[in-house]
Each structure stands twice: as structure tokens, then as C-alpha cells.
N, C-alpha and C. Protein backbone atom coordinates (compact mmCIF):
# COMPACT_ATOMS: atom_id res chain seq x y z
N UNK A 1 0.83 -1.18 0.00
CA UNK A 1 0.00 0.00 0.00
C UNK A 1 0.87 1.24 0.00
N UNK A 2 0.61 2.42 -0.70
CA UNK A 2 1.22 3.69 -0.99
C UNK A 2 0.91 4.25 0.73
N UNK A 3 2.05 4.94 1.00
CA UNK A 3 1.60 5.50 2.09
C UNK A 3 1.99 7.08 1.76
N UNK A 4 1.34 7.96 2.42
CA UNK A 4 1.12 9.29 1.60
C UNK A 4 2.22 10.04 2.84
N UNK A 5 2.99 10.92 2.10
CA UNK A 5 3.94 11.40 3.20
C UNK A 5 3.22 12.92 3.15
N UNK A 6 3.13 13.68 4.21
CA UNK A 6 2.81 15.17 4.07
C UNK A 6 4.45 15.54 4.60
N UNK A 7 4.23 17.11 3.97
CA UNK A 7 5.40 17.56 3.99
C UNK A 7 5.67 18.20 5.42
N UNK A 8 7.00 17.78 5.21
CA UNK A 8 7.63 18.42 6.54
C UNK A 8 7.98 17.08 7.82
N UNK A 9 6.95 15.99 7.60
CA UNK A 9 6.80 14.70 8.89
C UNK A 9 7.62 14.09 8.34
N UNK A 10 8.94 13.98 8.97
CA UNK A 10 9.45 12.62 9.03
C UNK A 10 9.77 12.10 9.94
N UNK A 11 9.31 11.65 11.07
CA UNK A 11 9.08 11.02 11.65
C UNK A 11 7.92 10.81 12.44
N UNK A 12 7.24 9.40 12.66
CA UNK A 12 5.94 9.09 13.23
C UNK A 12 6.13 8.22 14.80
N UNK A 13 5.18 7.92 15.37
CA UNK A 13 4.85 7.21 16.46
C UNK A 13 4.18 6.28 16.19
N UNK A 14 4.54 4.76 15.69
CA UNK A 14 3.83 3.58 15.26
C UNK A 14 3.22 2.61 16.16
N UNK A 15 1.81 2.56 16.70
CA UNK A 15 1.70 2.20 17.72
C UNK A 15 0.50 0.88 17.15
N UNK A 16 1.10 -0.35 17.26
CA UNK A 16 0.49 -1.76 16.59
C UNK A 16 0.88 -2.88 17.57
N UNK A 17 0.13 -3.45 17.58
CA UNK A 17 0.48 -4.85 18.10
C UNK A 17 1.61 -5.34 17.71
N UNK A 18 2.00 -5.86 18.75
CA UNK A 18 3.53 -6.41 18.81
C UNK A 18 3.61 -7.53 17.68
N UNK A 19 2.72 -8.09 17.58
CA UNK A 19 3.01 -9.25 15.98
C UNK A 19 3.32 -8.65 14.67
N UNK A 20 2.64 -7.44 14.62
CA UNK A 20 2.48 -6.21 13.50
C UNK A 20 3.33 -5.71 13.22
N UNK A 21 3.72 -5.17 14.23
CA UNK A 21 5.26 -4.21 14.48
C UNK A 21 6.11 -3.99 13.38
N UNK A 22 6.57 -5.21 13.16
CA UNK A 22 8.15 -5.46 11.93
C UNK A 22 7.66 -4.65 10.99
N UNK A 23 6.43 -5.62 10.25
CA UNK A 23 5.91 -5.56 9.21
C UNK A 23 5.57 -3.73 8.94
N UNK A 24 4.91 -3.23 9.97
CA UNK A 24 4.57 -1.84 9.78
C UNK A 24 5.58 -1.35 9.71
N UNK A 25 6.50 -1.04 10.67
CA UNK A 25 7.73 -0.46 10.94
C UNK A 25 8.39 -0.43 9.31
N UNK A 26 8.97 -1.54 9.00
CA UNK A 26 9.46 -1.75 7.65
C UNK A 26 9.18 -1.09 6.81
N UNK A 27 7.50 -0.93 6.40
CA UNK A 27 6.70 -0.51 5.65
C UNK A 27 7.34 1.08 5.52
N UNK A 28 6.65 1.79 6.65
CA UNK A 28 7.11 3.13 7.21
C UNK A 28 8.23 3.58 6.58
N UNK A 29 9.27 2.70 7.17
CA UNK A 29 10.80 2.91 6.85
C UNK A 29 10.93 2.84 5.36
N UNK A 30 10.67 2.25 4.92
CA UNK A 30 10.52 2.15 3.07
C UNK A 30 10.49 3.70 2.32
N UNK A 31 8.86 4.12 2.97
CA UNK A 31 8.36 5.22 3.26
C UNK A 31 9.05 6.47 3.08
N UNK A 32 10.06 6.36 3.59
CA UNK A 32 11.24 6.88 4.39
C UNK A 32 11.04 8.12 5.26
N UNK A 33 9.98 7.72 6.48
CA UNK A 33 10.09 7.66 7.81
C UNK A 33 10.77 7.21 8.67
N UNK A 34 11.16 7.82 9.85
CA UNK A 34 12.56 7.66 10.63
C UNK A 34 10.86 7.36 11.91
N UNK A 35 10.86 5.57 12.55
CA UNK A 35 9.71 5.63 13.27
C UNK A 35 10.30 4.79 14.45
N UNK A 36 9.30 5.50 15.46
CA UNK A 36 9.40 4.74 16.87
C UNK A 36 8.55 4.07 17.03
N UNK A 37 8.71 2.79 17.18
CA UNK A 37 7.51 1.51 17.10
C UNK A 37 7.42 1.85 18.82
N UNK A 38 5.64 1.63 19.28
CA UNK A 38 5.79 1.68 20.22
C UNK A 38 4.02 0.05 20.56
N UNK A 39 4.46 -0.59 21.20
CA UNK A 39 4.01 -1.80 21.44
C UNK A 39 2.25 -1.99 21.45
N UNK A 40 1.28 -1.60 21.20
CA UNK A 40 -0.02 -1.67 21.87
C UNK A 40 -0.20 -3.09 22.73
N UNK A 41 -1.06 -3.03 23.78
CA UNK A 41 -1.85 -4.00 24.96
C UNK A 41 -2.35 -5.26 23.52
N UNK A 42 -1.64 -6.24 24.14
CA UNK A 42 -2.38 -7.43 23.46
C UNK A 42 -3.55 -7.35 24.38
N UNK A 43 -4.45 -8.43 23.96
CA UNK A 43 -5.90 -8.56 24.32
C UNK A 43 -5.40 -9.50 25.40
N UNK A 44 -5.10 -10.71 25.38
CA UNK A 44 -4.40 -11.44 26.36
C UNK A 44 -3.32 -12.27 26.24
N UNK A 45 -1.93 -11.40 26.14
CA UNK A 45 -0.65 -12.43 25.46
C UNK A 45 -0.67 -13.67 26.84
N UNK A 46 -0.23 -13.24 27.58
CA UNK A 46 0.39 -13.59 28.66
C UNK A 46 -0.65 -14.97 28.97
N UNK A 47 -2.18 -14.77 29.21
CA UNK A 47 -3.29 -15.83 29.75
C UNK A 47 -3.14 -16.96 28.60
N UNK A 48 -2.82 -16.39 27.33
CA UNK A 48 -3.34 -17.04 26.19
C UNK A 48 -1.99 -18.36 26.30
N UNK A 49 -0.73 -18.24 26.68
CA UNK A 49 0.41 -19.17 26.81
C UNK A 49 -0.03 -20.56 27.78
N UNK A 50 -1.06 -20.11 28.76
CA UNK A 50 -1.30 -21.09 29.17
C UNK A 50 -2.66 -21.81 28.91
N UNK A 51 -3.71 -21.45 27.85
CA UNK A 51 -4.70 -21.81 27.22
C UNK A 51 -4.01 -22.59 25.86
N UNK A 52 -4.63 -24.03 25.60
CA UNK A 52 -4.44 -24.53 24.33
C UNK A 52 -5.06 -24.14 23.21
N UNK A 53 -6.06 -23.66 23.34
CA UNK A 53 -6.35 -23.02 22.61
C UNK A 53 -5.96 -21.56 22.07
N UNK A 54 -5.71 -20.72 23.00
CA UNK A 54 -4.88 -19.01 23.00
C UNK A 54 -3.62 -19.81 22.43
N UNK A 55 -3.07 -20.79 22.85
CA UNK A 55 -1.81 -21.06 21.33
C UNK A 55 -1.73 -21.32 20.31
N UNK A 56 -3.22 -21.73 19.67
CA UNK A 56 -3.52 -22.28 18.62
C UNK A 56 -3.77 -20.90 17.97
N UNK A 57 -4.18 -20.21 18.57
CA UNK A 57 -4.76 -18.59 17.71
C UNK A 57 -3.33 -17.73 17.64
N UNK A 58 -2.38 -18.20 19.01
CA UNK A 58 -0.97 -17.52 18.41
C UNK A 58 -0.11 -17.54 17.45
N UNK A 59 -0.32 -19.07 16.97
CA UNK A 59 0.24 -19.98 16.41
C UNK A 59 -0.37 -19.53 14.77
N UNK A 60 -1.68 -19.39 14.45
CA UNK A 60 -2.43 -18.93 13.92
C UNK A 60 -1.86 -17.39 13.26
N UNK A 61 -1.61 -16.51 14.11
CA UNK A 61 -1.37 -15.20 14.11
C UNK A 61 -0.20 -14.65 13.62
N UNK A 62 0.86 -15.34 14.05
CA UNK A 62 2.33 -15.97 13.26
C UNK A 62 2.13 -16.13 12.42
N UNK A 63 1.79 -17.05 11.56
CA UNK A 63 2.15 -17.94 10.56
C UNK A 63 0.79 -16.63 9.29
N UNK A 64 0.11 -16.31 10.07
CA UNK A 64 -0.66 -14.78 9.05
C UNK A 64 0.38 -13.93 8.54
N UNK A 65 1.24 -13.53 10.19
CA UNK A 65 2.20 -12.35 9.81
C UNK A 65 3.11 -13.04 9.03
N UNK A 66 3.58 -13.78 9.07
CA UNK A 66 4.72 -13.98 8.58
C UNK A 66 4.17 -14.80 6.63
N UNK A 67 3.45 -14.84 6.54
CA UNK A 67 2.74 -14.39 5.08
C UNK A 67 2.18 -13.26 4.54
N UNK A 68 2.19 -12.60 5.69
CA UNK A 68 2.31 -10.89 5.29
C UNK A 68 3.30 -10.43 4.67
N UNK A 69 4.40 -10.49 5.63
CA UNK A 69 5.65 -9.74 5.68
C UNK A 69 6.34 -10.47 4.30
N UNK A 70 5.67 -11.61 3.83
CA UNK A 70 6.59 -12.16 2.70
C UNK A 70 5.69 -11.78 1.37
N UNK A 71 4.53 -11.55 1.49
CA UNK A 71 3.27 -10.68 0.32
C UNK A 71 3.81 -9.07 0.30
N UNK A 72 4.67 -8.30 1.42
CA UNK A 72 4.88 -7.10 1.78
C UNK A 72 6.21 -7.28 0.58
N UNK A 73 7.06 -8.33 0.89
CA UNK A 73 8.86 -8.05 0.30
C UNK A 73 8.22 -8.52 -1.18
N UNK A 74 7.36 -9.20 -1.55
CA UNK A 74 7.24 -9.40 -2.90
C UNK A 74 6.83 -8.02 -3.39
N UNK A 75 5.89 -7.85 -3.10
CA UNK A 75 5.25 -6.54 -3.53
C UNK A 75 6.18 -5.30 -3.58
N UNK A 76 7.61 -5.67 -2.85
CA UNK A 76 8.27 -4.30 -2.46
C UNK A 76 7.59 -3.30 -1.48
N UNK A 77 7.10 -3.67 -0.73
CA UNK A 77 6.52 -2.64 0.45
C UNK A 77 7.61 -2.66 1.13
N UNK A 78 8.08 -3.43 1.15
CA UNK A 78 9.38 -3.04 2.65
C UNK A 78 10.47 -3.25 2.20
């Protein structure tokens, strides 16, 4: 995705879920924004490690991003 720079900003405050992060960050940086990734509240990282199921959706969530981030380098987004 084109990201639209206004003049004068170069630098932002990137505030995404920690799975997100790279992928945005990268993006940004492409951009050529100078950015401070800053973490947002998962919904429940921490409870979900000890639910079999909350690992199955982590597990899940991974394997999304990380077919992102490889749809992102094809495309040249990052």
C-alpha cells in the first residue's frame, strides 16, 4: 500500500500490536520515515500461553504475519 507522506513529517509514532510491528515499521521505513515503534496491549498475550487453545490462535497469528511480511517483500513494500 502507498503511504502518503505530508510535507515536513518525518518522523511518526507507530503504535500496533507487537506481531504487527516489523511488518509496519518496515513498511514506514521504506516510506522513508525515521519511526518509533511503540508496542499496543495485546488482548491477552500472557493468559493465552497457558490456554491450548490461545496457542492455537498464536500460532495462527504468526504464521498470518509472517505471510504478510513475505506478500509485503514481494510486492516491495518493505
Amino acid at each position: 500500500r502507498e503511504v502518503q507522506r505530508v510535507e515536513g513529517i518525518r518522523w511518526i509514532v507507530l503504535v500496533t500490536s507487537r506481531i504487527h510491528s516489523l511488518r509496519a515499521t518496515l513498511a514506514f521505513e521504506k516510506a522513508g520515515f525515521d519511526v518509533c515503534s511503540v508496542p499496543a496491549r495485546d488482548r491477552n498475550a500472557l493468559s493465552d500461553l497457558f490456554d491450548p487453545w490461545g496457542r492455537v490462535l498464536m500460532a495462527r497469528d504468526l504464521v498470518r504475519e509472517l505471510f504478510g511480511l513475505a506478500y509485503y517483500k514481494a510486492r516491495s513494500w518493505v
